[in-house]
PDB file of N, CA and C in Angstrom:
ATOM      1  N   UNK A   1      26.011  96.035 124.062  1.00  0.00           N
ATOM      2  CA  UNK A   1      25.955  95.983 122.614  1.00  0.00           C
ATOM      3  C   UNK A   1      26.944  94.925 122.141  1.00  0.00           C
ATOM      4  N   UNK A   2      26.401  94.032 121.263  1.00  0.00           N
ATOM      5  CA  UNK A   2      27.605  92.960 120.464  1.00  0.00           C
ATOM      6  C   UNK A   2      27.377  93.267 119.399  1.00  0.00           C
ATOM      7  N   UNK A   3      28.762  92.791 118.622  1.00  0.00           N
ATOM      8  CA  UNK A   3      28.161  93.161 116.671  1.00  0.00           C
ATOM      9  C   UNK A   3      29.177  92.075 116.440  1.00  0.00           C
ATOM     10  N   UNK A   4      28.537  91.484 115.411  1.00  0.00           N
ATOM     11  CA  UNK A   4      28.295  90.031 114.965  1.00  0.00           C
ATOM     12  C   UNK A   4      28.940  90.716 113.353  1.00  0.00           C
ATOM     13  N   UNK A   5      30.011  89.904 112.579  1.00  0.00           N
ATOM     14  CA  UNK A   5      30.127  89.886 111.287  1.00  0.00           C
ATOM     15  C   UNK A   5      29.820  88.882 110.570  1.00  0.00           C
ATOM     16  N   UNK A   6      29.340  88.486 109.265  1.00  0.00           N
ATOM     17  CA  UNK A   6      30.221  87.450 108.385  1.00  0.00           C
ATOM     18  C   UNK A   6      29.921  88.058 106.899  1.00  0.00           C
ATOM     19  N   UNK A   7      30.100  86.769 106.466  1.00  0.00           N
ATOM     20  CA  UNK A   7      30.692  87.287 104.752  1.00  0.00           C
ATOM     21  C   UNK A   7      29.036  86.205 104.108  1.00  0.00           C
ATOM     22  N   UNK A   8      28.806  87.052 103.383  1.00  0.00           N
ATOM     23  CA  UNK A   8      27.147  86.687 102.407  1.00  0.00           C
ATOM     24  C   UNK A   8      28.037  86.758 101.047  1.00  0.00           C
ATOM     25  N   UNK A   9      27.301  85.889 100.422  1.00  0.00           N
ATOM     26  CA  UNK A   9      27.420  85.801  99.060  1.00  0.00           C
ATOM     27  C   UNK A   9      26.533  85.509  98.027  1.00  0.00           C
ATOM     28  N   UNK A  10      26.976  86.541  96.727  1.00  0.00           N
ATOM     29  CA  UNK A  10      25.408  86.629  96.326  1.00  0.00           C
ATOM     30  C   UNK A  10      25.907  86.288  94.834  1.00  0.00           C
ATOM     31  N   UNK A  11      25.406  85.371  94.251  1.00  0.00           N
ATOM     32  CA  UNK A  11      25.901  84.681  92.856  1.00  0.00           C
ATOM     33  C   UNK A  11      25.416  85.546  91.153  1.00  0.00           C
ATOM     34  N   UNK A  12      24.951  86.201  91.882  1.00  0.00           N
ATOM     35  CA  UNK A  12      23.976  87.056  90.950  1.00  0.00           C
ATOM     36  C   UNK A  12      24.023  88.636  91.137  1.00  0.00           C
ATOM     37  N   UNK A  13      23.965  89.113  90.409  1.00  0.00           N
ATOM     38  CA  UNK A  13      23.789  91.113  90.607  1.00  0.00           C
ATOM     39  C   UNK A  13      22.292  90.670  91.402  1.00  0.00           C
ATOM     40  N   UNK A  14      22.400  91.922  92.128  1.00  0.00           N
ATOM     41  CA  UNK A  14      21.067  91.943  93.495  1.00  0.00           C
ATOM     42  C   UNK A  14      21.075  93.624  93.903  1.00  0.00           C
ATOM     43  N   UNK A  15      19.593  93.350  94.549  1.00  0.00           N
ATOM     44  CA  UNK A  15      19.246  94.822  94.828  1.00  0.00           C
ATOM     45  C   UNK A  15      18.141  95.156  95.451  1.00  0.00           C
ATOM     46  N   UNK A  16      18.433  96.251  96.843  1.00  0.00           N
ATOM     47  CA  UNK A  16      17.886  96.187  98.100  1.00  0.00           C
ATOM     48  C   UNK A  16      17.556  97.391  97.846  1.00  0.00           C
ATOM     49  N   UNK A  17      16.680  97.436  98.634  1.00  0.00           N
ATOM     50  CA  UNK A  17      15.218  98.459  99.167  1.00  0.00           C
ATOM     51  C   UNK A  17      16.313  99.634  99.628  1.00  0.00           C
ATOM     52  N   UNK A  18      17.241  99.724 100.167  1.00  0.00           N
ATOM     53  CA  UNK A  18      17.652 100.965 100.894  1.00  0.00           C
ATOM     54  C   UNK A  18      18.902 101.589  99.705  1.00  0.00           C
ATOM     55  N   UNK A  19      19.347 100.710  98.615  1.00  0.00           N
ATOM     56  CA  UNK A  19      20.614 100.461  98.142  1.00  0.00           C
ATOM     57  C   UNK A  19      20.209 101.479  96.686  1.00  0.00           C
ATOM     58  N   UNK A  20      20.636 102.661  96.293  1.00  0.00           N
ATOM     59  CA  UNK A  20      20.281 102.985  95.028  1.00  0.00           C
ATOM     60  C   UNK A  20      20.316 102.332  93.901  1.00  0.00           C
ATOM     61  N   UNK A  21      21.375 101.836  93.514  1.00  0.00           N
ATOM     62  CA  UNK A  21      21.680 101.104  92.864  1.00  0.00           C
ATOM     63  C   UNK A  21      21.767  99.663  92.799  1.00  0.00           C
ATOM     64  N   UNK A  22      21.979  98.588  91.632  1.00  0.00           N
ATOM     65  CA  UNK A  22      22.015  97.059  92.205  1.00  0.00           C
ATOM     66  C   UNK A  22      23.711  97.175  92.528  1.00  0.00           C
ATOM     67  N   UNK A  23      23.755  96.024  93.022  1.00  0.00           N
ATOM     68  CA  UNK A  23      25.044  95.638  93.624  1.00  0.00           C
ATOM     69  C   UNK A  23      25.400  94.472  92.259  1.00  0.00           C
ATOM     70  N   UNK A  24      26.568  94.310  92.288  1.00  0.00           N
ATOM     71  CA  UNK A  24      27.409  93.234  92.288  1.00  0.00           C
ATOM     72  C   UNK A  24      27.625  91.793  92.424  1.00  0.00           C
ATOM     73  N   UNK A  25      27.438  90.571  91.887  1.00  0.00           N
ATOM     74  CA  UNK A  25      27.579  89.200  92.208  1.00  0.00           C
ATOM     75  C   UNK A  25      28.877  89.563  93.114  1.00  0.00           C
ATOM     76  N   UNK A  26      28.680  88.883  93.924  1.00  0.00           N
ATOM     77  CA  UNK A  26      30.288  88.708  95.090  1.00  0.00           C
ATOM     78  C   UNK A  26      30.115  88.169  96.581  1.00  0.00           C
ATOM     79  N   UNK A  27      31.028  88.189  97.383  1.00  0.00           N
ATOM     80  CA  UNK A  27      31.193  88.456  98.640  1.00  0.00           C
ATOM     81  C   UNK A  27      31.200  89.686  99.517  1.00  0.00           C
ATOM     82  N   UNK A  28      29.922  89.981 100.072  1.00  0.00           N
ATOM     83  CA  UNK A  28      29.924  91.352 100.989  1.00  0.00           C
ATOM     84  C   UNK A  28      30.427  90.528 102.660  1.00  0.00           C
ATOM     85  N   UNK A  29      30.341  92.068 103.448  1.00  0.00           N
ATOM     86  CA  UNK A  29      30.300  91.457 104.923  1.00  0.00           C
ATOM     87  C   UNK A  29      29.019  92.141 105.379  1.00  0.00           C
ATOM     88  N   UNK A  30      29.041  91.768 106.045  1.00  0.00           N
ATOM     89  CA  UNK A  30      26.994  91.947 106.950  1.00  0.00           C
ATOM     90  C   UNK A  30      27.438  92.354 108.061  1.00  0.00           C
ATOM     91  N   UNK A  31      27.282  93.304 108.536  1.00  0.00           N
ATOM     92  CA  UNK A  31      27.862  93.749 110.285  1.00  0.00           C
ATOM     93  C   UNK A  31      26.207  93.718 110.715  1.00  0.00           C
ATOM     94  N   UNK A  32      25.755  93.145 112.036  1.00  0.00           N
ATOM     95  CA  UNK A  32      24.670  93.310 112.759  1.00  0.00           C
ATOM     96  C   UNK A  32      24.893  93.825 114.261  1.00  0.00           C
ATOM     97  N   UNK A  33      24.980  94.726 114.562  1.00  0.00           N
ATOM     98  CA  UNK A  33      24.448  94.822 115.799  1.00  0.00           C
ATOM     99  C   UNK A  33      23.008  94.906 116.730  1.00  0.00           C
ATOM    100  N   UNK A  34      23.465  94.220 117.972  1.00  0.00           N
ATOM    101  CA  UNK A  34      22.602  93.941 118.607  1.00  0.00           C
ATOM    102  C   UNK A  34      22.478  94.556 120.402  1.00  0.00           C
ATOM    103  N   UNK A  35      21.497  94.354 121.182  1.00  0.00           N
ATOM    104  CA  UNK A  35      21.245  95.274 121.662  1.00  0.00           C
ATOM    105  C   UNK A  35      20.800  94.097 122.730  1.00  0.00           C
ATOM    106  N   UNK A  36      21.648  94.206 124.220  1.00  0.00           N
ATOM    107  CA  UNK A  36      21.284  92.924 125.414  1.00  0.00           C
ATOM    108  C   UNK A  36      19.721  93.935 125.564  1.00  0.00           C
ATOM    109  N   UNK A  37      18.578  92.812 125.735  1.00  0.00           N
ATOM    110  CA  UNK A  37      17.384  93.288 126.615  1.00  0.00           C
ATOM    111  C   UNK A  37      17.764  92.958 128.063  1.00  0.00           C
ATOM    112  N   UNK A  38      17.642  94.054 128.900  1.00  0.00           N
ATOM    113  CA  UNK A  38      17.583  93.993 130.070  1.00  0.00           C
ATOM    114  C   UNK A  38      16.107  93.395 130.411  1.00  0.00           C
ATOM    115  N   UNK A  39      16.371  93.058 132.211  1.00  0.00           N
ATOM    116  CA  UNK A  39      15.436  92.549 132.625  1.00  0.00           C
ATOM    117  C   UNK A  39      14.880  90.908 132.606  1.00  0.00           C
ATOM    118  N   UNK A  40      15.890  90.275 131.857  1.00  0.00           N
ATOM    119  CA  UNK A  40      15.225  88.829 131.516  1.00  0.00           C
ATOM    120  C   UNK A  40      16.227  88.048 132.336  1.00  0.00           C
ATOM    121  N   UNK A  41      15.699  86.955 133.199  1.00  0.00           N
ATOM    122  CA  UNK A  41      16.427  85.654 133.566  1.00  0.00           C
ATOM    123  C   UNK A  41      17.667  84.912 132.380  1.00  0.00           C
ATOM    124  N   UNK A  42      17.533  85.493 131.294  1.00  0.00           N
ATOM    125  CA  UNK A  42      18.450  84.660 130.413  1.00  0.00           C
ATOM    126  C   UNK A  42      19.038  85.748 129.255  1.00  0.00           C
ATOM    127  N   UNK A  43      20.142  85.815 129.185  1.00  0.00           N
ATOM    128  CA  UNK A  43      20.437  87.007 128.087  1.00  0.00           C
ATOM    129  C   UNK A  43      19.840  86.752 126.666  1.00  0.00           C
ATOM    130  N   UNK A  44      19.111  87.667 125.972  1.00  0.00           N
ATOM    131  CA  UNK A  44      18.435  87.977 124.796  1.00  0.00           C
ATOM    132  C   UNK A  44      19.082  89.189 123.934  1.00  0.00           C
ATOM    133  N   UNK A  45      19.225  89.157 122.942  1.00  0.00           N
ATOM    134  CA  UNK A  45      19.449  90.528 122.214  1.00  0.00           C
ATOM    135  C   UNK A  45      18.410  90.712 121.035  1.00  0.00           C
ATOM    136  N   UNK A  46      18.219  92.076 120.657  1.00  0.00           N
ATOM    137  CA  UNK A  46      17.751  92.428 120.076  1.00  0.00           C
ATOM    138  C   UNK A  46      18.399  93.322 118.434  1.00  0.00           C
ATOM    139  N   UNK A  47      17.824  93.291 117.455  1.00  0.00           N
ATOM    140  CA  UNK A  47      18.733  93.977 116.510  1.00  0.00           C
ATOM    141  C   UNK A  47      18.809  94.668 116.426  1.00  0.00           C
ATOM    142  N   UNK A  48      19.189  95.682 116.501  1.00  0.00           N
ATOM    143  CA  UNK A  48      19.321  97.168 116.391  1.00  0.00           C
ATOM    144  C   UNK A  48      19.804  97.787 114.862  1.00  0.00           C
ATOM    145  N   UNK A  49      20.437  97.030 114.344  1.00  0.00           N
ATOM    146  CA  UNK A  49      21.016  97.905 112.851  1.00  0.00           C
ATOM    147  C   UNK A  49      22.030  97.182 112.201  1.00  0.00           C
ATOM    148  N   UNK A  50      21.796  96.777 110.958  1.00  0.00           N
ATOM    149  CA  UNK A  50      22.480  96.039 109.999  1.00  0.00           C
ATOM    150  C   UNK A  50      22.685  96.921 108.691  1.00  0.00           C
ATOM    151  N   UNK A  51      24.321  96.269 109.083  1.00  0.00           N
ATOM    152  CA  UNK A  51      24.897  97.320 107.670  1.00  0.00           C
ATOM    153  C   UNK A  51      25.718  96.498 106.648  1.00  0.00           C
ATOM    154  N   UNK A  52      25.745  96.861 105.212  1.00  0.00           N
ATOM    155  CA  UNK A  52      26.326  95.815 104.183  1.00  0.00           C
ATOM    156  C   UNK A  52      27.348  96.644 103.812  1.00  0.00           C
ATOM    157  N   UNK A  53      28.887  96.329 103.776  1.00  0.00           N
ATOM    158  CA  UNK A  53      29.700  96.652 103.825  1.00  0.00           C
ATOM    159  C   UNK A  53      29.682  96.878 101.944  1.00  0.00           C
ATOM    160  N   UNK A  54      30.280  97.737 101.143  1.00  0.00           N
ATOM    161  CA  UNK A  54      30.121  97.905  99.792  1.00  0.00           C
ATOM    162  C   UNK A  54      31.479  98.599  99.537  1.00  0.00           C
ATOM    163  N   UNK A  55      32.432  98.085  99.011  1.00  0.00           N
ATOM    164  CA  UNK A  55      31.865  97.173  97.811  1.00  0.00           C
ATOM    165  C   UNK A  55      32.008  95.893  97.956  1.00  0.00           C
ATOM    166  N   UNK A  56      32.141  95.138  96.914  1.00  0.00           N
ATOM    167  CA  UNK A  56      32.279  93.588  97.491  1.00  0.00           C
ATOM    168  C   UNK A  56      33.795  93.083  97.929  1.00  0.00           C
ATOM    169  N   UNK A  57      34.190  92.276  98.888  1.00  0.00           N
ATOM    170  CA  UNK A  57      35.694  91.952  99.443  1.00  0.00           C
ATOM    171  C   UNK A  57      36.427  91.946  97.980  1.00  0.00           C
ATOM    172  N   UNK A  58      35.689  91.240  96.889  1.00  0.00           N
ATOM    173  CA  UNK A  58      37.043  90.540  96.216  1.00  0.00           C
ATOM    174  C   UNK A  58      37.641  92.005  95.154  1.00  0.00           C
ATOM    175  N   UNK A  59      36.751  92.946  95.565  1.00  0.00           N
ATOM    176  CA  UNK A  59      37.269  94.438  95.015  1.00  0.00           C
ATOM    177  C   UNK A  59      38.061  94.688  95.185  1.00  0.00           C
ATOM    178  N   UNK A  60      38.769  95.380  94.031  1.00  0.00           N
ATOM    179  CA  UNK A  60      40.292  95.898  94.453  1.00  0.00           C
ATOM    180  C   UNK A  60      40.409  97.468  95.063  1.00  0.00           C
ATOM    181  N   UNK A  61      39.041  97.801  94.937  1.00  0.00           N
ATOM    182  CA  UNK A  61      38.433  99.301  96.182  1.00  0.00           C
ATOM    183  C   UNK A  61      39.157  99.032  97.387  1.00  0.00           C
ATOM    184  N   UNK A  62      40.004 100.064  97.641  1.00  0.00           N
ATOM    185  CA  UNK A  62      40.556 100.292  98.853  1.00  0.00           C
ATOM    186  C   UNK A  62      39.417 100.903  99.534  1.00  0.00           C
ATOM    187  N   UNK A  63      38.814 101.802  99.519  1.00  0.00           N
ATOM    188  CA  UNK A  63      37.390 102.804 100.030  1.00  0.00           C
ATOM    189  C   UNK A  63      36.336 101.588 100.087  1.00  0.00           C
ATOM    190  N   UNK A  64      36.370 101.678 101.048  1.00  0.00           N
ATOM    191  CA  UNK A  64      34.583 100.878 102.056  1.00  0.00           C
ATOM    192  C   UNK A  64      33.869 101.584 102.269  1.00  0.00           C
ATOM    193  N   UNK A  65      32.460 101.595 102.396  1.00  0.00           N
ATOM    194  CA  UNK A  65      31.767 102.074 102.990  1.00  0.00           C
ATOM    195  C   UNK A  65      30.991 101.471 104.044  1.00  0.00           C
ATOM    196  N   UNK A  66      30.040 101.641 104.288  1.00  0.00           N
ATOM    197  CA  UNK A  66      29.137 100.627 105.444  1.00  0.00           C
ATOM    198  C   UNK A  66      27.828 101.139 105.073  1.00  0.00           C
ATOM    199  N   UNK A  67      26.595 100.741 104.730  1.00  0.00           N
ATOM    200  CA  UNK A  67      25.522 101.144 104.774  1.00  0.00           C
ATOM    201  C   UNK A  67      24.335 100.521 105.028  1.00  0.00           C
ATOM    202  N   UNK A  68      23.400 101.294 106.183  1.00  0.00           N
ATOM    203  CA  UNK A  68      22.442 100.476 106.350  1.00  0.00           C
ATOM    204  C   UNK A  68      21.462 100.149 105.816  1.00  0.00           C
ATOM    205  N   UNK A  69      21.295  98.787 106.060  1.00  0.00           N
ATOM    206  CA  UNK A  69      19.818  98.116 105.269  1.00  0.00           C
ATOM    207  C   UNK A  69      19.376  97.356 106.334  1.00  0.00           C
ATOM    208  N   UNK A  70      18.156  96.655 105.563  1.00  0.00           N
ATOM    209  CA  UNK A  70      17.381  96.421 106.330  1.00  0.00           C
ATOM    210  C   UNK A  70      17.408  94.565 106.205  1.00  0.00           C
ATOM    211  N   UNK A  71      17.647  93.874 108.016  1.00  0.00           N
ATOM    212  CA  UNK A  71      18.369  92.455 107.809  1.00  0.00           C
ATOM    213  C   UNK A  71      17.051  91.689 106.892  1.00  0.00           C
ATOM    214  N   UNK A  72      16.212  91.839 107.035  1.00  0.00           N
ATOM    215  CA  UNK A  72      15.139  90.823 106.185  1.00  0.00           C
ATOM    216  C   UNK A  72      15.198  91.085 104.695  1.00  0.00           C
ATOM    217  N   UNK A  73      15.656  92.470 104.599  1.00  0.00           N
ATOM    218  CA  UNK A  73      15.533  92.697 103.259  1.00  0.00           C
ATOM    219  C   UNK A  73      16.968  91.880 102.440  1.00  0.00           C
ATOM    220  N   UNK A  74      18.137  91.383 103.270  1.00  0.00           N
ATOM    221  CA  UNK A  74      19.088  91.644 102.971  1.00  0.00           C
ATOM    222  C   UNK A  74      18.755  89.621 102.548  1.00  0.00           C
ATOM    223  N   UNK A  75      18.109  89.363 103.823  1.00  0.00           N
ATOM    224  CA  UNK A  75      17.995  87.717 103.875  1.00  0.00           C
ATOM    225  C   UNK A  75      17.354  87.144 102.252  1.00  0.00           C
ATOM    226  N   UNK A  76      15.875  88.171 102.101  1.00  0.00           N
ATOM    227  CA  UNK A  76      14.702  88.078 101.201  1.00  0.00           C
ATOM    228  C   UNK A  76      15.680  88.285  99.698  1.00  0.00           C
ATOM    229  N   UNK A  77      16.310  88.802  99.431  1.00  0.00           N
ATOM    230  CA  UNK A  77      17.796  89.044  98.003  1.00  0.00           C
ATOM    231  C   UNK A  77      18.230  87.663  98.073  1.00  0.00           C
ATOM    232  N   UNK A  78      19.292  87.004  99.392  1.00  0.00           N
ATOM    233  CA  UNK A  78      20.140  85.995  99.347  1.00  0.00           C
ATOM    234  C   UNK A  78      19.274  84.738  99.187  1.00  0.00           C
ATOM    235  N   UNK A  79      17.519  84.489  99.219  1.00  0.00           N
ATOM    236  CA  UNK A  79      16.851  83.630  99.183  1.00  0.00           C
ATOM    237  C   UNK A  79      16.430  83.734  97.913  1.00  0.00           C
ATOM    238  N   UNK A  80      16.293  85.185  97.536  1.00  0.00           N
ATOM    239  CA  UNK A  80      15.831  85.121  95.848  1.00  0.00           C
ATOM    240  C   UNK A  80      16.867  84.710  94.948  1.00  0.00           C
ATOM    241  N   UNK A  81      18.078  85.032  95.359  1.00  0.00           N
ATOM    242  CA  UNK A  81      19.971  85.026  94.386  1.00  0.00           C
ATOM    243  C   UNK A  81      19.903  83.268  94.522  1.00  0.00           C
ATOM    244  N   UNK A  82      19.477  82.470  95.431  1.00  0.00           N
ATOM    245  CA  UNK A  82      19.491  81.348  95.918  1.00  0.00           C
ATOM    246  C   UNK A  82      18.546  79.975  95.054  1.00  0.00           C
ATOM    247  N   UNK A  83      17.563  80.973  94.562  1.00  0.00           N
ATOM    248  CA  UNK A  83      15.998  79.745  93.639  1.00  0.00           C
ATOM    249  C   UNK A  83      16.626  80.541  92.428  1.00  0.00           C
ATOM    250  N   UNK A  84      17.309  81.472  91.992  1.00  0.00           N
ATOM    251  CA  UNK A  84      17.470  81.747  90.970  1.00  0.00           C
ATOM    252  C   UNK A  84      18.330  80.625  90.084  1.00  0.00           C
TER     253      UNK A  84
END
C-alpha cells in the first residue's frame, strides 16, 4: 500500500457527490491510496480510496476530518472551479 498526498485548490465554493454540504473556496489535501497489483513484470498500483481532508488548510479549525470521495468526482469539481 502507498498513499500519495497533495494540496488541490479550488477558487470557488464547490460540491461533491459524497460531501453534504458545499465546501469552501480554498486549499484542501487529497490523500489517495493505492494498492501494488501483484503478479505483473513491472510495479502498477491501483486506487483503492481517496479522501479530502475538511476543512480547508488555511482554516483556523484545529479539528480535521478525512472523508471519502470519489477521485473523479473530486478531479470533475477542480475542472468545473477551473472554466468557471
Amino acid at each position: 500500500m502507498r498513499t500519495t498526498e497533495k494540496e488541490i485548490t479550488f477558487h470557488r465554493p464547490f460540491r461533491l457527490e459524497s460531501l453534504v454540504e458545499p465546501q469552501e473556496a480554498g486549499t484542501y489535501r487529497l490523500i489517495v491510496d493505492e494498492e501494488l497489483i501483484a503478479g505483473l513484470s513491472f510495479p502498477a498500483y491501483k486506487r483503492v480510496a481517496t479522501h479530502l481532508e475538511i476543512p480547508r488548510l488555511s482554516s483556523s479549525s484545529i479539528v480535521r476530518q478525512r472523508l471519502q470521495v470519489s477521485y473523479d468526482d473530486v478531479h470533475r469539481a477542480l475542472a468545473l472551479d477551473a472554466k468557471a
